[in-house]
Protein backbone atom coordinates (compact mmCIF):
# COMPACT_ATOMS: atom_id res chain seq x y z
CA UNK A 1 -12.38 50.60 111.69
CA UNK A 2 -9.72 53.41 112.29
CA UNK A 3 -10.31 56.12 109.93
CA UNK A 4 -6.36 56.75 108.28
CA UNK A 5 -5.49 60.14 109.00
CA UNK A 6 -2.59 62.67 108.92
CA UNK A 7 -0.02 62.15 111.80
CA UNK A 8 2.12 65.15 112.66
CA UNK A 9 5.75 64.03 113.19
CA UNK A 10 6.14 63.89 117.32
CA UNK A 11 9.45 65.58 118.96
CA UNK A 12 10.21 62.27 119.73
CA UNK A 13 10.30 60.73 116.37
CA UNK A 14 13.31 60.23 114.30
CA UNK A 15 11.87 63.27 111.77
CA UNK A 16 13.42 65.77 114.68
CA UNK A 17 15.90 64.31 115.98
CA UNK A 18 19.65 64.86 115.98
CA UNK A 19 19.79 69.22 116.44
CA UNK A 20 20.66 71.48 114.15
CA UNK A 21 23.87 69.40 113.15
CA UNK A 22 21.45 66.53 112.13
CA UNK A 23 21.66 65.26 108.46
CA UNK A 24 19.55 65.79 105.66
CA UNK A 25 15.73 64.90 106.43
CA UNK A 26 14.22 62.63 103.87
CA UNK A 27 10.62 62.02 103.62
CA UNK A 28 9.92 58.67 101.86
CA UNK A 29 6.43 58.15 99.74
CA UNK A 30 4.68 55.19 99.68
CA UNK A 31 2.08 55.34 96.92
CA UNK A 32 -0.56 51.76 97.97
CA UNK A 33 -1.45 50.69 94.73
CA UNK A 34 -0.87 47.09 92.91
CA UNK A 35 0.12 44.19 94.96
CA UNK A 36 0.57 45.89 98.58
CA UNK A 37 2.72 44.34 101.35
CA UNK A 38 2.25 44.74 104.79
CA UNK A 39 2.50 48.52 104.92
CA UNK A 40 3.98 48.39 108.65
CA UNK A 41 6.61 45.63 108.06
CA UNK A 42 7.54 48.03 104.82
CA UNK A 43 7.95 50.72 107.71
CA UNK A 44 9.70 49.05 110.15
CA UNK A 45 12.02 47.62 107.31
CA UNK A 46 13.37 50.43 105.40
CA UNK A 47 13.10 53.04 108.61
CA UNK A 48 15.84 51.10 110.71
CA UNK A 49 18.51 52.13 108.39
CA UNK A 50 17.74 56.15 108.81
CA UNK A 51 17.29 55.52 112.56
CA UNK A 52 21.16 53.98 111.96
CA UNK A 53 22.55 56.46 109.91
CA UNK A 54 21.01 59.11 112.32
CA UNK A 55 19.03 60.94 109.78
CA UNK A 56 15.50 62.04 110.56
CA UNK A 57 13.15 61.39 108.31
CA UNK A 58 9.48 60.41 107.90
CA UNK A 59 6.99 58.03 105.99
CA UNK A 60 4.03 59.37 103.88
CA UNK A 61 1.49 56.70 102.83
CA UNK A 62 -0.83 57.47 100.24
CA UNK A 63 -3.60 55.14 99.53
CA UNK A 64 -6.95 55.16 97.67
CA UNK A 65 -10.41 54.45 99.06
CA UNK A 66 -9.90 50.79 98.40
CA UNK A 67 -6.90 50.94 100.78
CA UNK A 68 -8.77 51.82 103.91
CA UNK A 69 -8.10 48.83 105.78
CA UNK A 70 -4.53 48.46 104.64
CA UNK A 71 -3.57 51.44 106.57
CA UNK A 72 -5.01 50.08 109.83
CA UNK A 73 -1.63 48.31 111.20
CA UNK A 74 0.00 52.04 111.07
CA UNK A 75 -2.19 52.90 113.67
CA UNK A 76 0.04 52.14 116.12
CA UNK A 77 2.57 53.09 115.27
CA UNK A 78 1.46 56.69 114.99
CA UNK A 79 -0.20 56.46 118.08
CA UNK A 80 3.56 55.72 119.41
CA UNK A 81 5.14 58.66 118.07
CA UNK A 82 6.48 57.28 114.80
CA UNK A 83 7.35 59.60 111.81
CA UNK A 84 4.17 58.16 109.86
CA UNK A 85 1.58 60.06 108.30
CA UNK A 86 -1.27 58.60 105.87
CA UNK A 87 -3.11 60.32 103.38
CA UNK A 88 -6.30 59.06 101.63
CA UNK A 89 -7.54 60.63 98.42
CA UNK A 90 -10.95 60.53 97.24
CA UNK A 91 -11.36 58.48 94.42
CA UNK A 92 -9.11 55.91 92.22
CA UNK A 93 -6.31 57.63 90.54
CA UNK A 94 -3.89 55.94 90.18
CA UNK A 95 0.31 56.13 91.21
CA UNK A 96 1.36 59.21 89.51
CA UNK A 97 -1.70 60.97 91.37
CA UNK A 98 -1.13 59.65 94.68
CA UNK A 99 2.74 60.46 94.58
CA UNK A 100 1.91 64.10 93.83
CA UNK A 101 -0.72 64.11 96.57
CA UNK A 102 2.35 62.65 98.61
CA UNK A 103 4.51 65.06 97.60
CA UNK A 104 2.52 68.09 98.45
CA UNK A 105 2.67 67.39 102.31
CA UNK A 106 5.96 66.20 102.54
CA UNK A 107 8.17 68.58 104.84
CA UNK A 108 11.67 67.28 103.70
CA UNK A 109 13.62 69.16 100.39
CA UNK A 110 15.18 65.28 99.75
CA UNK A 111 11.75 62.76 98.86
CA UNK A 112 12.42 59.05 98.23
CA UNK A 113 10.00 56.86 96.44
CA UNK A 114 8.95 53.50 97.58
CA UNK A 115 6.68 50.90 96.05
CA UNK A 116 4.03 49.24 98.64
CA UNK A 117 6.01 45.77 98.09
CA UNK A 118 9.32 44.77 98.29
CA UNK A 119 11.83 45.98 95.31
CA UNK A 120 14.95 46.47 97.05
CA UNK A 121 17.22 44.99 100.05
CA UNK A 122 17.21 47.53 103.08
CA UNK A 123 19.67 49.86 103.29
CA UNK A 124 19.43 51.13 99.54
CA UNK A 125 17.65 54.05 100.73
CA UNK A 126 20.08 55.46 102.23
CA UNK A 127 22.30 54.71 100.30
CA UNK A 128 20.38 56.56 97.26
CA UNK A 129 20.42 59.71 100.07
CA UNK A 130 23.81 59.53 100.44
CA UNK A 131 25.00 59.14 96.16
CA UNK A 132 22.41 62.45 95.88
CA UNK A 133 24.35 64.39 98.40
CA UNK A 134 27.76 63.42 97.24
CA UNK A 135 27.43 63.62 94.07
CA UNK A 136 25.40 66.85 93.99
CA UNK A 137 22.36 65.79 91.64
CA UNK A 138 18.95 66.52 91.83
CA UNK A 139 17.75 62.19 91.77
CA UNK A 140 19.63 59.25 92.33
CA UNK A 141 17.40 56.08 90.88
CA UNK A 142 17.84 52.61 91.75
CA UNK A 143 18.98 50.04 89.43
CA UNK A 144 17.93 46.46 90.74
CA UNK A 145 21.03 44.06 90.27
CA UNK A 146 20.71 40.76 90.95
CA UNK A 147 22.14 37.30 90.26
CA UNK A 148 19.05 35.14 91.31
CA UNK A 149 16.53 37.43 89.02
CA UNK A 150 14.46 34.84 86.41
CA UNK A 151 15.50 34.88 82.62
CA UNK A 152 12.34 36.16 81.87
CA UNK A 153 12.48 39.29 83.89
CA UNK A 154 15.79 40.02 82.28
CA UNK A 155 14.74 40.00 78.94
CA UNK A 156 11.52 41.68 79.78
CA UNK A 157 14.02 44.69 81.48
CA UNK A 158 16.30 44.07 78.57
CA UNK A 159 13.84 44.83 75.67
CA UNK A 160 11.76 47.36 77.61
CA UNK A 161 14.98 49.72 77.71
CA UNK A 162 16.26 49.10 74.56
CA UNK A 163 13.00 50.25 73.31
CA UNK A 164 12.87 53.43 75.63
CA UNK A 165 16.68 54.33 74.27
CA UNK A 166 15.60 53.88 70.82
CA UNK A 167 12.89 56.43 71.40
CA UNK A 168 14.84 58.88 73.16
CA UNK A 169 15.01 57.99 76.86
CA UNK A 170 18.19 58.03 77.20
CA UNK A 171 20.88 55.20 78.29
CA UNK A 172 18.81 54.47 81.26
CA UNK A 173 18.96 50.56 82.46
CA UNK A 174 16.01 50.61 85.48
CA UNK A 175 13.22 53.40 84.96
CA UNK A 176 10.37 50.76 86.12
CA UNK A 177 12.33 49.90 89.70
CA UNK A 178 10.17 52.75 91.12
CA UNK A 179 12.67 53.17 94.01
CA UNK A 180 13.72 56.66 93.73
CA UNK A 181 15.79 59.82 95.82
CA UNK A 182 15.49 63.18 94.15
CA UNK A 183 15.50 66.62 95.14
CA UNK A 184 11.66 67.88 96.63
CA UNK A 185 11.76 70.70 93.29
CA UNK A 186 11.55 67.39 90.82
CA UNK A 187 7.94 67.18 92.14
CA UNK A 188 7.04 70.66 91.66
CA UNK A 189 8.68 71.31 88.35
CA UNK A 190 7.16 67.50 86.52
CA UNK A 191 3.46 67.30 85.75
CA UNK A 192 2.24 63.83 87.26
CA UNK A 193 -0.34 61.98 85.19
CA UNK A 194 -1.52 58.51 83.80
CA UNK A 195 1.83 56.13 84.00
CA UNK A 196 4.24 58.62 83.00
CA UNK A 197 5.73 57.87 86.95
CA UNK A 198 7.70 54.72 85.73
CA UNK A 199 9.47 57.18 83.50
CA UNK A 200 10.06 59.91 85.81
CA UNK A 201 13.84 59.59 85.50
CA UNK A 202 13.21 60.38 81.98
CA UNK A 203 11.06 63.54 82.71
CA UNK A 204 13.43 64.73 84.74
CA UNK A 205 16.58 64.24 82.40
CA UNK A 206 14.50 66.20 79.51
CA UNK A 207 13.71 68.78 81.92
CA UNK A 208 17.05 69.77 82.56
CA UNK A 209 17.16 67.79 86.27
CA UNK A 210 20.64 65.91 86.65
CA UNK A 211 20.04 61.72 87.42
CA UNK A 212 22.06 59.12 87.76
CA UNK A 213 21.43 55.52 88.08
CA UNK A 214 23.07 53.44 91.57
CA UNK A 215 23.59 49.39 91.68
CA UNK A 216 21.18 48.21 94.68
CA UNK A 217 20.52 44.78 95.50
CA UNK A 218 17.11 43.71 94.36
CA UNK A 219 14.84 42.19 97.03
CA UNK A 220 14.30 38.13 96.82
CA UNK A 221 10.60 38.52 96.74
CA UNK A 222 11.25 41.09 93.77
CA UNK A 223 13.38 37.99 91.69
CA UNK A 224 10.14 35.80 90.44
CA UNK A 225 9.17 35.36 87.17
CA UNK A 226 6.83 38.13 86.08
CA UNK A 227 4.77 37.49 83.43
CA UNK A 228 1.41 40.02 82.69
CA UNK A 229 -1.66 40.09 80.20
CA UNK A 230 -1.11 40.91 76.46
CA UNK A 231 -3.02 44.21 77.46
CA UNK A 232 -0.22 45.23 79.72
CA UNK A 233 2.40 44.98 77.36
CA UNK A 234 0.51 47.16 74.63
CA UNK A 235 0.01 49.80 77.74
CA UNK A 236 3.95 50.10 78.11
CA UNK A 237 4.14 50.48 74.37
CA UNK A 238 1.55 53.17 74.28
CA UNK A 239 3.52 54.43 77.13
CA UNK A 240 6.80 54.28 75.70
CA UNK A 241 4.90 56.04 72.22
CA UNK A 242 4.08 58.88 74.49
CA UNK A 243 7.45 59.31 76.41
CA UNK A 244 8.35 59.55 72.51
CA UNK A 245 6.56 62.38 71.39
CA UNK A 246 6.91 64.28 74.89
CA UNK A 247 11.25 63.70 74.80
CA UNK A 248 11.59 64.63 71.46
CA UNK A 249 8.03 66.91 69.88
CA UNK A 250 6.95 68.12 72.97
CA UNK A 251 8.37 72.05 71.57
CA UNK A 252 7.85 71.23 67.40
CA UNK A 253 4.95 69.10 66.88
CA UNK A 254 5.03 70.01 63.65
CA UNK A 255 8.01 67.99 63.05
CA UNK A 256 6.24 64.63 64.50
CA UNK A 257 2.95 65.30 62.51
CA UNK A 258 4.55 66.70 59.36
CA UNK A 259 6.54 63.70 59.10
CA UNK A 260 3.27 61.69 59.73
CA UNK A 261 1.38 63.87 57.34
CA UNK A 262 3.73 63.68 54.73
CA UNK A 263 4.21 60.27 54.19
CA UNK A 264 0.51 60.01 53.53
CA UNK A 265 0.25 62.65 51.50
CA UNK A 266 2.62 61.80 48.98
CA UNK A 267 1.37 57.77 49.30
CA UNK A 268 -2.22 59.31 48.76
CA UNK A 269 -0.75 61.58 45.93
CA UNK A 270 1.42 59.22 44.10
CA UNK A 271 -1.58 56.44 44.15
CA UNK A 272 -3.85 59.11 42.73
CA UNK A 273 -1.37 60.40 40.10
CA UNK A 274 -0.88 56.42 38.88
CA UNK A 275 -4.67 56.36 38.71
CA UNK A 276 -4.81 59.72 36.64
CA UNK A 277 -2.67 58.51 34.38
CA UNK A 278 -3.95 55.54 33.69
CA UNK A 279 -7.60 57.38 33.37
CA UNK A 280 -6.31 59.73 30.92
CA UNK A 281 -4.76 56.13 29.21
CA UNK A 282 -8.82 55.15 28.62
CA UNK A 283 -8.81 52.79 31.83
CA UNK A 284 -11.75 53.23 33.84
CA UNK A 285 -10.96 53.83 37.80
CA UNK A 286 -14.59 54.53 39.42
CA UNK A 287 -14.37 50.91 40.61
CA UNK A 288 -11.19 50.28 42.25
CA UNK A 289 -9.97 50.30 45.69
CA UNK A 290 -6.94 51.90 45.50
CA UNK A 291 -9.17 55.12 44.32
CA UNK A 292 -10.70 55.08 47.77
CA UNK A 293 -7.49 54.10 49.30
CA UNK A 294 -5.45 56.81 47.97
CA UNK A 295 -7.74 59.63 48.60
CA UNK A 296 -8.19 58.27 52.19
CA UNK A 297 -4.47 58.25 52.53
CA UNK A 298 -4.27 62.06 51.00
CA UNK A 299 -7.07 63.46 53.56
CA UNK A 300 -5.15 61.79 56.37
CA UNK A 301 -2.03 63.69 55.45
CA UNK A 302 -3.62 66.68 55.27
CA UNK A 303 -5.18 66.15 58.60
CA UNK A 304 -2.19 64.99 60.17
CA UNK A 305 -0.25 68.39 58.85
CA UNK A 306 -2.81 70.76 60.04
CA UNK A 307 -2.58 68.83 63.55
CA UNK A 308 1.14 69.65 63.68
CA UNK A 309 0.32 73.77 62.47
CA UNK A 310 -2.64 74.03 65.42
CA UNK A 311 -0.13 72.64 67.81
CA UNK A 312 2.67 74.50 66.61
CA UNK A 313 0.52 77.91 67.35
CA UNK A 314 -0.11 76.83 70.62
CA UNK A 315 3.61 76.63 71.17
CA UNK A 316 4.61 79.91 69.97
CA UNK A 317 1.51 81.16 72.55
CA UNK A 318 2.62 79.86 74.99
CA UNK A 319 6.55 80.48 74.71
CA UNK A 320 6.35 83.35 76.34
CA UNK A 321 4.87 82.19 79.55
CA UNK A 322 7.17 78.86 80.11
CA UNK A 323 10.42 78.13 80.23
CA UNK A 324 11.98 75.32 78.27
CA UNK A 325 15.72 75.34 79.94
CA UNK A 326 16.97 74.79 83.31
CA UNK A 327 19.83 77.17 85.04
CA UNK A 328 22.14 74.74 86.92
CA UNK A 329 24.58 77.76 88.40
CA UNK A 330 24.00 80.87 87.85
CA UNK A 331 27.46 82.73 87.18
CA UNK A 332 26.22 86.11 89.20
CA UNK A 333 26.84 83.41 92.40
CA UNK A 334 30.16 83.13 92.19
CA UNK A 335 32.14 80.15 93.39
């Protein structure tokens, strides 16, 4: 078996073509994770409308050990000349890991994001390429439209962003479609970890990164009814929990676990002032739950508050050193 390795982009390969009057070049990630299709009809798919716009461009695969033999049908096509490259990482990590990994050999400044199965029609690519350019924003992110999609899956989308707007994320309507074009600096600037990549539009909207959203037409095979284990659904709430707090305490944690830390502090101390007075009435109290309950609710509150103070010190320690804006023009540039 063919060991995957990284291809350098040929001078015959769409990546150089076109002289210095070319168009943008886009390099497209394909993080191999859940539910892979046949990585070289992906290719062949989605390439053929860059080779027809004329804009070079190139693939980057990235795959885990488990992956090996997936990559094998690229073979090939690398050995032809085709803008392909594969890169395997050492152990499981998961997508937000493998897209940075991606990222960091990608020689384009435009990088599109492509699941490893069908999402989209062909064509939407390009034409997420083209709304970043004209419209001068730093990511473009596909929103999967659809008249054949299953009731299910629209309720499922339906409730999933209703929840993400009521926690801060913004009016977005497809975070999860994973089908992304976004300036290469998005990469660089947004730490990459656990599942926080479904929510990257997010990210990149706190972080001062201009997005919006463009109407593709979602892929047929993407249209069946999707419907995962109860443990899936409490990950995306946990998920959603954490977008949360990282949107909106991310700079005042004190604010999140004050507010915590209050509420059960005063629950703790109005339970145990009830119970005082009713001691000092000639009630005995040494037996009763709500003793225990109380002062377990009044350490918690305490706990939570001194949380919030320890991170709010590391905050003002580290203010200094980061930089919690983003300069979209700077006025010393003129027109």
């Amino acid at each position: 078996m063919t060991e995957p390795t990284t291809a350098p982009v040929t001078a015959a390969s769409p990546m150089t073509a076109g002289g210095s009057g070319a168009r943008a070049a886009v390099s497209v990630i394909v993080p191999v994770t859940e539910r892979p299709h046949d990585l070289a009809w992906l290719y062949r798919t989605f390439s053929a409308e860059f080779v027809e716009a004329g804009r070079p461009f190139e693939f980057v695969f990235a795959l885990e050990p488990w992956g090996r033999a997936l990559a094998e049908p690229l073979d090939p096509l690398m050995a032809a000349g085709e803008p392909v490259r594969v890169i395997e990482v050492g152990q499981t990590v998961g997508e937000s890991a493998l897209l940075d990994a991606a990222a960091s050999v990608c020689t384009s400044s435009i990088v599109v994001t492509l699941p490893a199965y069908p999402r989209v029609r062909p064509g939407a690519l390009e034409e997420l390429v083209e709304t970043l350019e004209s419209q001068e924003v730093d990511m473009a992110s596909a929103v999967r439209v659809s008249e054949g999609s299953s009731l299910v899956n629209r309720v499922q989308n339906r409730l999933f962003h209703l929840l993400l707007g009521r926690m801060g994320g913004g009016g977005f309507r497809d975070v999860a479609s994973g089908v992304r074009a976004m300036r290469r600096a998005i990469f660089e600037d947004l730490p990459l970890y656990g599942d926080f990549f479904r929510f990257l539009p997010v990210l990149a909207a706190r972080e001062g990164f201009s997005v919006v959203e463009h109407e593709v037409e979602q892929h047929p095979e993407d249209q069946r009814t999707r419907v995962y284990r109860p443990g899936v659904y409490l990950r995306r709430l946990i998920d959603l929990l954490g977008v949360f707090f990282i949107v909106r305490f991310t700079q005042k944690p004190l604010r999140f676990f004050g507010l915590v830390g209050s509420f059960f502090a005063l629950s703790g101390g109005a339970i145990l002032t009830v119970l005082l007075v009713q001691r000092l009435g000639g009630r005995g109290i040494a037996d009763r739950p709500l003793l225990l309950l109380g002062t377990l609710l009044l350490v918690l509150g305490v706990q939570a508050i001194a949380m919030g103070l320890i991170g709010e010190i590391i905050v003002h320690l580290n203010a200094s050193h980061s930089r919690t804006y983003r300069l979209r023009k700077d006025p010393s540039d003129g027109d």
